[in-house]
N, C-alpha and C. Protein backbone atom coordinates (compact mmCIF):
# COMPACT_ATOMS: atom_id res chain seq x y z
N UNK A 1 -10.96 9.84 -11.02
CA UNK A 1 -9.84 10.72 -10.72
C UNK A 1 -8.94 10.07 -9.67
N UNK A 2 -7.53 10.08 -9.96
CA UNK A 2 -6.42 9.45 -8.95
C UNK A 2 -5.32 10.25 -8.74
N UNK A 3 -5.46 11.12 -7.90
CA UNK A 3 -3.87 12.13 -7.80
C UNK A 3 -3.65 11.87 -6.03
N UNK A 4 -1.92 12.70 -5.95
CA UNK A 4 -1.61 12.38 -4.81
C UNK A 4 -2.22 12.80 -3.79
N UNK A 5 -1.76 12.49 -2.56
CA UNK A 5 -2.04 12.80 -1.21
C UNK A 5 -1.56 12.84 -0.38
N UNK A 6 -1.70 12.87 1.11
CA UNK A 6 -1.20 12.33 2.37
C UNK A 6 -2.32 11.81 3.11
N UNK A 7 -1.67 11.34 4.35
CA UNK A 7 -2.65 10.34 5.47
C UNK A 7 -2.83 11.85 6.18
N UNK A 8 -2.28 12.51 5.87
CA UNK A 8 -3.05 13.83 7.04
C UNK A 8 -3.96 14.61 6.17
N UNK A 9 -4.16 14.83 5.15
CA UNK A 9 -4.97 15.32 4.31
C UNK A 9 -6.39 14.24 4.89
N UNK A 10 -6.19 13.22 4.18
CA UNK A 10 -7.18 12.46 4.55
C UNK A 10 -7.79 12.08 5.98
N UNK A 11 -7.16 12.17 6.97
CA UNK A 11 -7.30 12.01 8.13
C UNK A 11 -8.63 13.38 8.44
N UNK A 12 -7.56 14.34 8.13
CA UNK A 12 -8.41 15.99 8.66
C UNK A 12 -9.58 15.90 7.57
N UNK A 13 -9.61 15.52 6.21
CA UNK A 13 -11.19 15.02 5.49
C UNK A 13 -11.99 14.34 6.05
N UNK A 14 -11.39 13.16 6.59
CA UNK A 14 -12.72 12.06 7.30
C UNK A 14 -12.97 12.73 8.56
N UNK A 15 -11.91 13.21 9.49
CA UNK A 15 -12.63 14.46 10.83
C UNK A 15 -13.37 15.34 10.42
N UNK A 16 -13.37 15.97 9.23
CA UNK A 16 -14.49 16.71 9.21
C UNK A 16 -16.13 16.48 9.17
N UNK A 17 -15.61 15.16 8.46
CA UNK A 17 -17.15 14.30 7.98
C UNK A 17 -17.26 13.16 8.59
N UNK A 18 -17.56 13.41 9.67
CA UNK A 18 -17.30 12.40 11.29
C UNK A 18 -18.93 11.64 10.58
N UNK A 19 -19.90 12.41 9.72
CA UNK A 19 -20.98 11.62 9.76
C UNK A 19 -20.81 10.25 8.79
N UNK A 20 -19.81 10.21 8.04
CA UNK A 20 -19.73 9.69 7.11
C UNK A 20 -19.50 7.88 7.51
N UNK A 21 -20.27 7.46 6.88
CA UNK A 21 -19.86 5.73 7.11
C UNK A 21 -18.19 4.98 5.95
N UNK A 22 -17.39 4.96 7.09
CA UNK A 22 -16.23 4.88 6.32
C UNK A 22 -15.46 3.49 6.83
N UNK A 23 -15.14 2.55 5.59
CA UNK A 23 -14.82 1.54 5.79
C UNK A 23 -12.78 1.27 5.44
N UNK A 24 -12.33 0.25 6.36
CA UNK A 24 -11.23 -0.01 6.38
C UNK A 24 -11.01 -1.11 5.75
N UNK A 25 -10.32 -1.54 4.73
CA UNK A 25 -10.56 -2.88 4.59
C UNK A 25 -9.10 -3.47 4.33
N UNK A 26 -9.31 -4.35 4.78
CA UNK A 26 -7.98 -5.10 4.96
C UNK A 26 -6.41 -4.67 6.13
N UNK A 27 -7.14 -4.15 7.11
CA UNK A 27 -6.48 -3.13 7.59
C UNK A 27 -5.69 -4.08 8.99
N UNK A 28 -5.62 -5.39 8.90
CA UNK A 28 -4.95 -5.96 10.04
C UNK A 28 -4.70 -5.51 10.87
N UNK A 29 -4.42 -4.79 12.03
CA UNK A 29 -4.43 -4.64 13.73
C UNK A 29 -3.93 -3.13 13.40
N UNK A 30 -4.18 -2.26 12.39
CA UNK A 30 -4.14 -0.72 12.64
C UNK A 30 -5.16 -0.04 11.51
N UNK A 31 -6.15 -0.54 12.19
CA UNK A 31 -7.12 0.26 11.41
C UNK A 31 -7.22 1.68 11.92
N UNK A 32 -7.46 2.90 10.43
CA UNK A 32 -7.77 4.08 10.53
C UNK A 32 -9.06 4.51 11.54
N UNK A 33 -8.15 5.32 12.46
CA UNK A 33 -9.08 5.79 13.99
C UNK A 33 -10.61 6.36 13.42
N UNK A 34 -10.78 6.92 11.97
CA UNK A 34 -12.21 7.34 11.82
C UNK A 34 -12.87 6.72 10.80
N UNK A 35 -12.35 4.68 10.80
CA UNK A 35 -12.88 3.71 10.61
C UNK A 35 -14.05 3.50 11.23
N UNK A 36 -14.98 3.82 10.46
CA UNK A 36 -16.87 3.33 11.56
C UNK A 36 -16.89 1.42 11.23
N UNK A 37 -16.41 1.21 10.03
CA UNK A 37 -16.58 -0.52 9.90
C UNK A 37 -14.94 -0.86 9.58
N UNK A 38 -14.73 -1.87 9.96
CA UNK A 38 -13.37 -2.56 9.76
C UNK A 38 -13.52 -3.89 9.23
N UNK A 39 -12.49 -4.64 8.14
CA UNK A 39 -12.87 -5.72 7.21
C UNK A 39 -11.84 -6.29 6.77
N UNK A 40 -11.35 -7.38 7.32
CA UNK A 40 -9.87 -7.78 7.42
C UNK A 40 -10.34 -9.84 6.70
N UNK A 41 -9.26 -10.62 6.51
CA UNK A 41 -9.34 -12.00 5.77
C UNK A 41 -9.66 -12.80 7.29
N UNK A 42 -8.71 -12.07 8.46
CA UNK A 42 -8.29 -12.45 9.64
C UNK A 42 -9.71 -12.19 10.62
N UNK A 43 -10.22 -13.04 11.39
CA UNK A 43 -11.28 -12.51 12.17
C UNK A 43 -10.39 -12.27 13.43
N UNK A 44 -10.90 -10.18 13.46
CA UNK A 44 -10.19 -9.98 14.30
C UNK A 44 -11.33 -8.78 15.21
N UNK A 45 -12.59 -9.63 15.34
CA UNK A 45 -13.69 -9.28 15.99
C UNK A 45 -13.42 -9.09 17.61
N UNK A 46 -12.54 -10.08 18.54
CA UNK A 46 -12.32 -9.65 19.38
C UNK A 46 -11.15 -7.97 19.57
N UNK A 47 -10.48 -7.93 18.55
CA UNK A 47 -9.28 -6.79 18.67
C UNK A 47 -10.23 -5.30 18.72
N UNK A 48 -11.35 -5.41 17.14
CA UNK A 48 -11.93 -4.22 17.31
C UNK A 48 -13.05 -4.25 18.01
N UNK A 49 -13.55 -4.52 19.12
CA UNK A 49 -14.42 -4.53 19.61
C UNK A 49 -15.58 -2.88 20.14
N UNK A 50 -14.48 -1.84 19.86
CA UNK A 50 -15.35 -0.53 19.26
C UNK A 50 -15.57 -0.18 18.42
N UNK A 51 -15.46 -1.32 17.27
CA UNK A 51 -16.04 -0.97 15.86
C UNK A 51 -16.77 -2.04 15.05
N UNK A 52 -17.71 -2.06 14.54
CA UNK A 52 -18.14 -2.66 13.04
C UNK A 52 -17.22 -3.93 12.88
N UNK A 53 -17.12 -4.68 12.94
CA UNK A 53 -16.03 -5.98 11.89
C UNK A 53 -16.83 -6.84 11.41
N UNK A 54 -16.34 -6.82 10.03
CA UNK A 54 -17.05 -7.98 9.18
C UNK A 54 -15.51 -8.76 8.94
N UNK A 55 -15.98 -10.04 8.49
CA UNK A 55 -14.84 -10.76 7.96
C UNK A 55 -15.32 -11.14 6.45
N UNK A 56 -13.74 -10.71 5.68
CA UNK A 56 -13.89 -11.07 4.52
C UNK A 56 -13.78 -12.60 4.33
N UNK A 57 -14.74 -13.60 3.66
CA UNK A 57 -14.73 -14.90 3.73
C UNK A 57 -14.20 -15.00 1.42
N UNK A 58 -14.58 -14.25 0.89
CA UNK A 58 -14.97 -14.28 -0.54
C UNK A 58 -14.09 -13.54 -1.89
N UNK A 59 -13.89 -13.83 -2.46
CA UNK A 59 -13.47 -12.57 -3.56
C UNK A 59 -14.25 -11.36 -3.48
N UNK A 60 -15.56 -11.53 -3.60
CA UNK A 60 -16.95 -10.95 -3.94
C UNK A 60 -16.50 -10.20 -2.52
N UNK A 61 -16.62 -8.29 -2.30
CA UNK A 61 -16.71 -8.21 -0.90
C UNK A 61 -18.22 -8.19 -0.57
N UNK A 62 -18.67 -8.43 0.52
CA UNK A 62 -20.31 -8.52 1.18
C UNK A 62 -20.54 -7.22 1.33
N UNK A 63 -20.36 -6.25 0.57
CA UNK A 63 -21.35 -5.27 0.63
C UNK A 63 -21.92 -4.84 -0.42
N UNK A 64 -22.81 -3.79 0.30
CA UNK A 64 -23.67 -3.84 -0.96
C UNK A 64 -23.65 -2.27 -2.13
N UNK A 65 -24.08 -2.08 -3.20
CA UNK A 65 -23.33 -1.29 -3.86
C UNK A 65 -23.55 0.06 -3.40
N UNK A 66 -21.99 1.29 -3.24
CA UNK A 66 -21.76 2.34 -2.70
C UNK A 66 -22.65 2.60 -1.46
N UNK A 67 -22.38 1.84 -0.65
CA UNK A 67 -22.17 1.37 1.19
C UNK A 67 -21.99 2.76 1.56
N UNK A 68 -21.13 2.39 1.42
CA UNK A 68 -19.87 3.30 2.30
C UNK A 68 -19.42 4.68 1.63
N UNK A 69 -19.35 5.80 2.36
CA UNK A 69 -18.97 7.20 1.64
C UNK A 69 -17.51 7.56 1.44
N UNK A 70 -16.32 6.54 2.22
CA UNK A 70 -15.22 6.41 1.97
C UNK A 70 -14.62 5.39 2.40
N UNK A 71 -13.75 5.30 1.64
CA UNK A 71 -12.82 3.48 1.49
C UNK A 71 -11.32 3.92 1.74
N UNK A 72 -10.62 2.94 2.77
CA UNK A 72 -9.15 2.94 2.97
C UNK A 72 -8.67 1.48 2.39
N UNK A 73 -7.91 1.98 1.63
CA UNK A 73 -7.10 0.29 1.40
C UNK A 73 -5.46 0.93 1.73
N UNK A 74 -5.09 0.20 2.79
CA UNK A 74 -3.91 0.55 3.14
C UNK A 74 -2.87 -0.80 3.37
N UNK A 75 -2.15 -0.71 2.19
CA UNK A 75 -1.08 -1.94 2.08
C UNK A 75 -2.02 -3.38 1.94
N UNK A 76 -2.71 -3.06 0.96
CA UNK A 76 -3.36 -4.34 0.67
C UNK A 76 -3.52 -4.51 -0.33
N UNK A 77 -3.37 -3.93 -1.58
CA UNK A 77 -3.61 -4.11 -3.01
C UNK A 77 -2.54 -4.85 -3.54
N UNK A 78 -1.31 -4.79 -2.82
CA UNK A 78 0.05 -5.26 -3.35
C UNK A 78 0.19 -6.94 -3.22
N UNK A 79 -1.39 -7.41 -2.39
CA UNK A 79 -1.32 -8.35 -2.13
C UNK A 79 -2.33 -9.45 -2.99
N UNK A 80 -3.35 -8.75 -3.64
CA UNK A 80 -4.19 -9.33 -4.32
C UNK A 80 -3.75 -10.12 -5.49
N UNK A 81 -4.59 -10.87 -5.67
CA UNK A 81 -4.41 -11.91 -6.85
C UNK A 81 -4.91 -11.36 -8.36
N UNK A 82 -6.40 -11.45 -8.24
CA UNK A 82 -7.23 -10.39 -9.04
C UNK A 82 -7.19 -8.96 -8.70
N UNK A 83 -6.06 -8.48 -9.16
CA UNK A 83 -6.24 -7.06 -9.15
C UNK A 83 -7.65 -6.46 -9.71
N UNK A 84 -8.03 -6.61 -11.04
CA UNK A 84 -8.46 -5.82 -11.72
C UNK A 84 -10.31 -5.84 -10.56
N UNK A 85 -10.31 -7.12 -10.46
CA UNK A 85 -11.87 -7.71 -10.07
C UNK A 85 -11.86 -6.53 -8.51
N UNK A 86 -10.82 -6.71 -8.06
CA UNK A 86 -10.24 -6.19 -6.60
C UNK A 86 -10.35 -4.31 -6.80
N UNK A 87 -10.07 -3.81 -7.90
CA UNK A 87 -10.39 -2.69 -8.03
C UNK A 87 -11.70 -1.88 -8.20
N UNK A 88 -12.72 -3.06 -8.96
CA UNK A 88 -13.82 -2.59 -9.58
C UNK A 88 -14.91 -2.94 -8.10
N UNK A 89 -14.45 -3.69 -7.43
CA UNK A 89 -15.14 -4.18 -5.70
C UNK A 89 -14.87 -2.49 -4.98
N UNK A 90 -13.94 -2.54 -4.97
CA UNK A 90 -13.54 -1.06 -4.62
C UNK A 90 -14.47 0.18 -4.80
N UNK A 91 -15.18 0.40 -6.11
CA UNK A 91 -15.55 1.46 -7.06
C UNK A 91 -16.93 0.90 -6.63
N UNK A 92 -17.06 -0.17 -6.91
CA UNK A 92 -18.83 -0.60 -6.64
C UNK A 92 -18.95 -0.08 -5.10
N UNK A 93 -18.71 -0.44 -3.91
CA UNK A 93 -19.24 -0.50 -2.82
C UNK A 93 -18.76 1.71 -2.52
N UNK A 94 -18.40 2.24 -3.13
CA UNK A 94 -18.09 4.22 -2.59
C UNK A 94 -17.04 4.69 -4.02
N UNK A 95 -17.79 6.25 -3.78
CA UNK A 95 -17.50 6.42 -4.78
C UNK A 95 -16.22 7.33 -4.37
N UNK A 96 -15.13 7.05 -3.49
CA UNK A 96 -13.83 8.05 -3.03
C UNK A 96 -13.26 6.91 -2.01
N UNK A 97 -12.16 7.29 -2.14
CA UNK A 97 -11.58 7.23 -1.55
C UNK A 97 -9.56 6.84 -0.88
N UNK A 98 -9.13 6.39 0.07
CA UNK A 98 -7.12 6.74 0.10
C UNK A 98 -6.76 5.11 -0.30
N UNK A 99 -6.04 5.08 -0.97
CA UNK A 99 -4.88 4.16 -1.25
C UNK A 99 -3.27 4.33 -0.74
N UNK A 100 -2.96 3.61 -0.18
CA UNK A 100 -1.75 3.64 0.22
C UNK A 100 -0.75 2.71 0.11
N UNK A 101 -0.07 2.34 -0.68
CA UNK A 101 1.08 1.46 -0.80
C UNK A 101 2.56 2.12 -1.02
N UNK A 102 3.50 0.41 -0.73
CA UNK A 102 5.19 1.18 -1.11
C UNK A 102 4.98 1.12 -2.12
N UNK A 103 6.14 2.34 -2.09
CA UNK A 103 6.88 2.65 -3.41
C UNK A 103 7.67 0.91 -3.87
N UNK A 104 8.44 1.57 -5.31
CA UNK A 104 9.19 0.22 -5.42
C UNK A 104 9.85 -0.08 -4.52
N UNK A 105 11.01 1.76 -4.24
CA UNK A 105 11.95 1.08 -3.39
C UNK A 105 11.33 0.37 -1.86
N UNK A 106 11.01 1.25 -1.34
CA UNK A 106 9.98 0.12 -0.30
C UNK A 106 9.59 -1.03 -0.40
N UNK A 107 9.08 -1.74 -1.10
CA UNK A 107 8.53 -3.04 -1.33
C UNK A 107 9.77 -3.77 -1.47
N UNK A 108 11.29 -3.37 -1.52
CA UNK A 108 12.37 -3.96 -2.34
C UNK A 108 13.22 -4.67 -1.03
N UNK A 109 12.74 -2.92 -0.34
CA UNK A 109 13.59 -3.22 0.87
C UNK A 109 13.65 -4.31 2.64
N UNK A 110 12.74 -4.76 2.08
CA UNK A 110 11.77 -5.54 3.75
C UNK A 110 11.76 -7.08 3.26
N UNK A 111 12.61 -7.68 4.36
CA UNK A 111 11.86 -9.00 4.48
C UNK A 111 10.83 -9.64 3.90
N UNK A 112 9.78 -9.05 4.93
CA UNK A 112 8.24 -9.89 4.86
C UNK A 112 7.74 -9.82 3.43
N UNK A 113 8.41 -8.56 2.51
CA UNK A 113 7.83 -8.60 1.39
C UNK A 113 7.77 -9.68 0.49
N UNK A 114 9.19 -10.10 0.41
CA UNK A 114 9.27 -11.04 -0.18
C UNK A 114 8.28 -12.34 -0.57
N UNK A 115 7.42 -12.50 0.20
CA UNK A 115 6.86 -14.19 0.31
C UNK A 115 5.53 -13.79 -0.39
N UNK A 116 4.72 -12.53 0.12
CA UNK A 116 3.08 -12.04 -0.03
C UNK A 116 2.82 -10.99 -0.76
N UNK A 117 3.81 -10.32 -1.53
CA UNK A 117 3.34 -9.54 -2.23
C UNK A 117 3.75 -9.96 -3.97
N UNK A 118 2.87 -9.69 -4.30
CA UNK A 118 2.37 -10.07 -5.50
C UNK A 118 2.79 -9.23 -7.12
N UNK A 119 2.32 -7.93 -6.48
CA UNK A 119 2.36 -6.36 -6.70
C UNK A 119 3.20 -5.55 -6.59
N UNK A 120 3.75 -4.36 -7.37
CA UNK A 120 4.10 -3.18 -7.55
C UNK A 120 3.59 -2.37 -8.34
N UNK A 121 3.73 -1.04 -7.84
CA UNK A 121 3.38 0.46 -8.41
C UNK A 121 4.04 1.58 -8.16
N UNK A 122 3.44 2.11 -9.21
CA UNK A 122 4.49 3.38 -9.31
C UNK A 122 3.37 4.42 -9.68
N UNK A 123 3.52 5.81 -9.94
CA UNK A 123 2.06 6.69 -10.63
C UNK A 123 2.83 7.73 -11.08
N UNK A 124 2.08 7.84 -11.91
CA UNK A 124 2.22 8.78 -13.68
C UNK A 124 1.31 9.93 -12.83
N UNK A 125 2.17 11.58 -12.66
CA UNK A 125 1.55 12.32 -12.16
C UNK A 125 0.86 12.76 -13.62
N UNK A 126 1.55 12.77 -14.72
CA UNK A 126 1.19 13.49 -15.85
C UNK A 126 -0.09 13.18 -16.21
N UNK A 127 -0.50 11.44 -16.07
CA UNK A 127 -1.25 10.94 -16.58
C UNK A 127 -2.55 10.79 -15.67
N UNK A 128 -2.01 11.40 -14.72
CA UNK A 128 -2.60 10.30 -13.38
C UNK A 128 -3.32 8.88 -13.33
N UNK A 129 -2.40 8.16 -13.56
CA UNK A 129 -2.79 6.57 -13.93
C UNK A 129 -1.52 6.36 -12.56
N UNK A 130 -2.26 5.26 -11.81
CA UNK A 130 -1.54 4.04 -11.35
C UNK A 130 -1.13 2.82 -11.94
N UNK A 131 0.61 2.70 -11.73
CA UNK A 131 0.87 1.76 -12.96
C UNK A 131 1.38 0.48 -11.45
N UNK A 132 0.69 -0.69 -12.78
CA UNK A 132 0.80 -1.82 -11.74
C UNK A 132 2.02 -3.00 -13.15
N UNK A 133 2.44 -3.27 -12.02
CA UNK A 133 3.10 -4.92 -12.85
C UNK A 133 3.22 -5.68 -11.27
N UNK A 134 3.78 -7.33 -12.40
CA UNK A 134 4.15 -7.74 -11.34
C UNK A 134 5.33 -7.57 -10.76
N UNK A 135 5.61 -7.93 -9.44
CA UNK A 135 6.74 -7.77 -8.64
C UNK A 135 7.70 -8.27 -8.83
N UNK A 136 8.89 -7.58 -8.73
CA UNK A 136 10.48 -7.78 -9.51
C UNK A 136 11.19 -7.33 -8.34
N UNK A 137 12.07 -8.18 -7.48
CA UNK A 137 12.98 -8.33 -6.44
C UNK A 137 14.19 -7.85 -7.28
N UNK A 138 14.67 -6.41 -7.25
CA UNK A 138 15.92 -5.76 -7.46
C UNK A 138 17.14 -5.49 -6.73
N UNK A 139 16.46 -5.35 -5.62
CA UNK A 139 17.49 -5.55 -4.09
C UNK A 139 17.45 -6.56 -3.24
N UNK A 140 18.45 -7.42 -2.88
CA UNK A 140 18.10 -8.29 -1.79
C UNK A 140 17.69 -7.83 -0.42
N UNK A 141 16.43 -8.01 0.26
CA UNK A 141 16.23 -7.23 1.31
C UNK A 141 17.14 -7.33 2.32
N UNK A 142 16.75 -6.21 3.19
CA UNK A 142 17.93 -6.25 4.33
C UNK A 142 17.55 -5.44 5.34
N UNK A 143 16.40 -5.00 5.51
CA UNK A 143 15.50 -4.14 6.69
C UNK A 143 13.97 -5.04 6.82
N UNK A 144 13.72 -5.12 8.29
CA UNK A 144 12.16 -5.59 8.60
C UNK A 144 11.10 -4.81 8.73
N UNK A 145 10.23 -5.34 8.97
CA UNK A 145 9.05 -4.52 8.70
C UNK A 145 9.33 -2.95 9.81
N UNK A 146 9.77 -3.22 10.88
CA UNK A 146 9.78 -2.87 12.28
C UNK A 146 10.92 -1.38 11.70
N UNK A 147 11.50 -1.70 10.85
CA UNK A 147 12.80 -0.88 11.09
C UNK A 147 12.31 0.02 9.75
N UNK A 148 11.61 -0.81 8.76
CA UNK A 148 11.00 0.44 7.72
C UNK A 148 9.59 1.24 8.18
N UNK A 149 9.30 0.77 9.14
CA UNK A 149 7.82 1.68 9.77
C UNK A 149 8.89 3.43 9.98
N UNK A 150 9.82 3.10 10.91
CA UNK A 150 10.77 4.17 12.02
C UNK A 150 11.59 5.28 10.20
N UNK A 151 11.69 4.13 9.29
CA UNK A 151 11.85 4.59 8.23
C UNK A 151 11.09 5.76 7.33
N UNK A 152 10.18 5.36 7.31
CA UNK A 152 9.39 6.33 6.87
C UNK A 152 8.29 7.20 7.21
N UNK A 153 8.93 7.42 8.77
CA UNK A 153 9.13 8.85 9.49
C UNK A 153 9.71 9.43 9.01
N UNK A 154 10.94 9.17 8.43
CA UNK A 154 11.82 10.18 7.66
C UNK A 154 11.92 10.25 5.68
N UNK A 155 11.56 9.20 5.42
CA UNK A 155 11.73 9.42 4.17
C UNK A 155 10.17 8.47 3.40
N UNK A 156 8.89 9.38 4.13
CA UNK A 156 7.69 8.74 3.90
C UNK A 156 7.33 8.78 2.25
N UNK A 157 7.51 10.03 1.56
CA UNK A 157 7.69 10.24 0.07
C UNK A 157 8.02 9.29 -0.59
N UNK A 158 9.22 8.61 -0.23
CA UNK A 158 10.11 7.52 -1.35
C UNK A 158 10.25 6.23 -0.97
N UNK A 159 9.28 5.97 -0.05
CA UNK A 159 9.10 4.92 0.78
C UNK A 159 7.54 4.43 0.31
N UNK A 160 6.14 5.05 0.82
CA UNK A 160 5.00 5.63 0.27
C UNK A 160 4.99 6.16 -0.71
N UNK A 161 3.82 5.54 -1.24
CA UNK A 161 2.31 6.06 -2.34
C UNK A 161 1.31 6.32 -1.34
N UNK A 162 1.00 7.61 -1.47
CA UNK A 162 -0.13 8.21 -1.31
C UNK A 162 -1.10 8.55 -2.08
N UNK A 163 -2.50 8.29 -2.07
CA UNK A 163 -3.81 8.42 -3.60
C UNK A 163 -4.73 8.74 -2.89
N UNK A 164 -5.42 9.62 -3.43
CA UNK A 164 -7.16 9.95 -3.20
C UNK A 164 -7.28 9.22 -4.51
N UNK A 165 -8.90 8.55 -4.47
CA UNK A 165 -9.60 8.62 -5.57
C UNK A 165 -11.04 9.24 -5.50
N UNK A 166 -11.56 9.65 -6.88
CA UNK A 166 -12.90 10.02 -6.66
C UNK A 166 -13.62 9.08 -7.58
N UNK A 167 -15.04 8.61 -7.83
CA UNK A 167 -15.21 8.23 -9.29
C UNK A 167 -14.27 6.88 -9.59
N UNK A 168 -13.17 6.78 -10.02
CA UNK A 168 -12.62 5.93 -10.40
C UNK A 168 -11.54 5.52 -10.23
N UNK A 169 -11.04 4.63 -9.92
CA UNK A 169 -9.12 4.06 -9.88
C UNK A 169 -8.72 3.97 -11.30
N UNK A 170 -8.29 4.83 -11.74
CA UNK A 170 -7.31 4.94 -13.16
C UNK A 170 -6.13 4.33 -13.04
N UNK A 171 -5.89 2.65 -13.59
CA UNK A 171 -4.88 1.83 -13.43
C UNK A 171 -4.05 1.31 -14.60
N UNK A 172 -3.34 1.12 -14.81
CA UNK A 172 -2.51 0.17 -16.03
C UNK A 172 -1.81 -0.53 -15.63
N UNK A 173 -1.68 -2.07 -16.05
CA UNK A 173 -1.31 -3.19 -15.72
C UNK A 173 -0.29 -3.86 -16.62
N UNK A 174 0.79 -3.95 -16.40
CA UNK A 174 1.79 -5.11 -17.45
C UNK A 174 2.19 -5.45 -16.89
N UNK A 175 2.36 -6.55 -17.81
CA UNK A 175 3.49 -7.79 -17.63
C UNK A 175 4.70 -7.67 -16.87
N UNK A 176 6.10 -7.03 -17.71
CA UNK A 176 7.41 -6.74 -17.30
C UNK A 176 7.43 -5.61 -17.69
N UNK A 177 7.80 -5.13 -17.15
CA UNK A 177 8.63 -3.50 -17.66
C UNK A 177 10.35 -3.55 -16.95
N UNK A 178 10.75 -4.18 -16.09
CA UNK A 178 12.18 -4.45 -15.68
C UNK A 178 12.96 -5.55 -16.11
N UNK A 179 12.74 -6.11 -17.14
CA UNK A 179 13.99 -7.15 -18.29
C UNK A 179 15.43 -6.49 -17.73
N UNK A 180 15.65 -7.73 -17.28
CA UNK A 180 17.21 -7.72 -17.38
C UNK A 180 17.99 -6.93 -16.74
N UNK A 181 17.44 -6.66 -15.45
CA UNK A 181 18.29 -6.00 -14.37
C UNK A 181 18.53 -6.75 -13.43
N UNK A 182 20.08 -6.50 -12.97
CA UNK A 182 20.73 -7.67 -12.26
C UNK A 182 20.50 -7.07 -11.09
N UNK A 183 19.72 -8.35 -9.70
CA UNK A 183 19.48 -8.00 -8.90
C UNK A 183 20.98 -7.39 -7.21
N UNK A 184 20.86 -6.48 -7.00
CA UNK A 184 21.62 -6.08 -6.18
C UNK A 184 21.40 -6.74 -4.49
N UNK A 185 22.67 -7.48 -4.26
CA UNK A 185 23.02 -8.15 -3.17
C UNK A 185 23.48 -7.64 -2.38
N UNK A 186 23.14 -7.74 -0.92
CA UNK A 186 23.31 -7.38 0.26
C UNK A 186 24.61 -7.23 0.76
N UNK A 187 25.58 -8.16 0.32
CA UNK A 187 26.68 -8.58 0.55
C UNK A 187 27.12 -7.74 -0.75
N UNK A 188 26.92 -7.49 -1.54
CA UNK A 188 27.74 -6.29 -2.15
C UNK A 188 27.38 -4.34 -1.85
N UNK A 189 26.54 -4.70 -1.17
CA UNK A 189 26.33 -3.46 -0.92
C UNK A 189 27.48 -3.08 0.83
N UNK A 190 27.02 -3.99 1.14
CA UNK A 190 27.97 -4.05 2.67
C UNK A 190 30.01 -3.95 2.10
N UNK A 191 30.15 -4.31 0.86
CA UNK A 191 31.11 -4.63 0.45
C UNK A 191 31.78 -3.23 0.36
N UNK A 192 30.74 -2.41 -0.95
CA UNK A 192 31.18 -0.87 -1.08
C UNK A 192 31.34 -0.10 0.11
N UNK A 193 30.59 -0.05 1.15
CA UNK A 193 30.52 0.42 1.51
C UNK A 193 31.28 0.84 2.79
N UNK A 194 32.21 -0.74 3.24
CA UNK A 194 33.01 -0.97 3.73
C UNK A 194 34.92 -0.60 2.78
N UNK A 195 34.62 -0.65 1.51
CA UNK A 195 35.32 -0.52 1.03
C UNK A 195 36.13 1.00 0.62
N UNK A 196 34.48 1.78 0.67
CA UNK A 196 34.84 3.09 0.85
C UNK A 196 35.51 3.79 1.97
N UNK A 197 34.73 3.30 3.02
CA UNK A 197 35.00 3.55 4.48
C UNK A 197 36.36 3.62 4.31
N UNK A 198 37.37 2.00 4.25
CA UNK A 198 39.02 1.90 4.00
C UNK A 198 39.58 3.09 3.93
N UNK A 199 38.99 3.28 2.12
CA UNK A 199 39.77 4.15 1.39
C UNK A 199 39.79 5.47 1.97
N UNK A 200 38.70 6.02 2.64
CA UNK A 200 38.79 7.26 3.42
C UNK A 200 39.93 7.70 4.40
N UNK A 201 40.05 6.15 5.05
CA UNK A 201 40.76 6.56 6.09
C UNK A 201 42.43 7.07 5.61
N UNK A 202 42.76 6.71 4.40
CA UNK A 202 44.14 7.20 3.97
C UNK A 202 43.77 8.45 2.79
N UNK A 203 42.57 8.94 3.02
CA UNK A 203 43.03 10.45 2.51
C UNK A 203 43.52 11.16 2.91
C-alpha cells in the first residue's frame, strides 16, 4: 500500500511509537529527530554522535531482513541508479514506512538538481502507484537549494511528495513520457515578465 501523507502525520506516528527501532537512510546532516539508527554513503559518525550510524559502503544495504519497524527515505530515491534493486532493499529490511521526494516542478527548479539526480515522480492517487521515469530538465533552473527549502514553507504540496508505505512500494517505471517539450529558459521567463511589467505601466 502507497498513499499520501505529511512529515507531521508521520512525525506524531513515530512519537507515539517512541519504542520502535526506526531507521534514516540516506539522510545527510538532517536526519529525522525519532531516527534511533542513521545511514548515510558519507561517514558522518562524528555529526550523529547521539545516534546509531552505520555507513553505507554497498548496493546490498547491511541489514538484516525487516530490522527495523520504520524506514525514512527522504530525498534519496531521486538519486539512485538501481531503482528497482533500491526499492526491494527497502521492503526487505521493514515492513512501513515515509518517502519523500520533489515534485517535478521542484526537481526542475534548483540548481544542485541538475548534476545528481537521476529520477522523477509523480503518483497516481487513483491507482496509488508511484510513477518513476527518467529525469527531463523542462525549466532552466533558477532557485538554490537554500531558497527552495524557505519555498516550501509555503507551497510544500507542489513542491513535495509525501508517501506512507505499508507492505509494499507500488511503483511504475518508463522510459520517456515527456517527447518533445521545449525546454523553458530563464532568460525568457525574466523576459515576460519584464515585458508585462512595461505594458502595465501604460494602462
Amino acid at each position: 500500500m502507497l498513499q499520501r501523507t505529511t512529515l507531521k502525520i508521520i512525525n506524531k506516528k513515530l512519537a507515539e511509537n517512541s519504542n520502535w527501532k526506526v531507521l534514516d537512510l540516506g539522510c545527510g546532516y538532517t536526519a529525522n529527530k525519532n531516527a534511533t539508527v542513521v545511514a548515510d554513503v558519507q561517514d558522518l559518525s562524528n555529526f550523529y554522535k547521539d545516534k546509531k550510524f552505520i555507513k553505507i559502503n554497498e548496493k546490498k544495504l547491511p541489514f538484516k531482513d525487516k530490522e527495523f519497524d520504520f524506514v525514512i527515505t527522504s530525498h534519496v530515491i531521486e538519486h539512485v541508479d538501481d531503482l528497482d534493486f533500491f526499492i526491494k532493499e527497502i521492503e526487505r529490511i521493514s515492513n512501513q514506512g515515509y518517502i519523500e521526494l520533489p515534485s517535478k516542478l521542484g526537481d526542475n527548479l534548483v540548481f544542485e538538481n541538475l548534476t545528481d539526480h537521476i529520477w522523477w515522480f509523480d503518483y497516481d492517487d487513483e491507482k496509488q502507484v508511484l510513477l518513476a521515469e527518467k529525469k527531463k530538465q523542462l525549466i532552466e533552473p533558477f532557485i538554490t537549494v537554500s531558497i527552495a527549502k524557505k519555498l516550501e514553507q509555503l507551497f510544500r504540496k507542489d513542491l513535495i511528495l509525501e508517501l506512507f508505505w505499508s507492505n509494499k512500494i507500488d511503483i511504475v517505471s518508463s522510459k520517456d513520457s515527456s517527447k518533445n517539450v521545449e525546454q523553458i529558459k530563464f532568460k525568457t521567463l525574466i523576459k515576460k515578465y519584464f515585458s508585462k511589467k512595461f505594458r502595465n505601466l501604460f494602462r
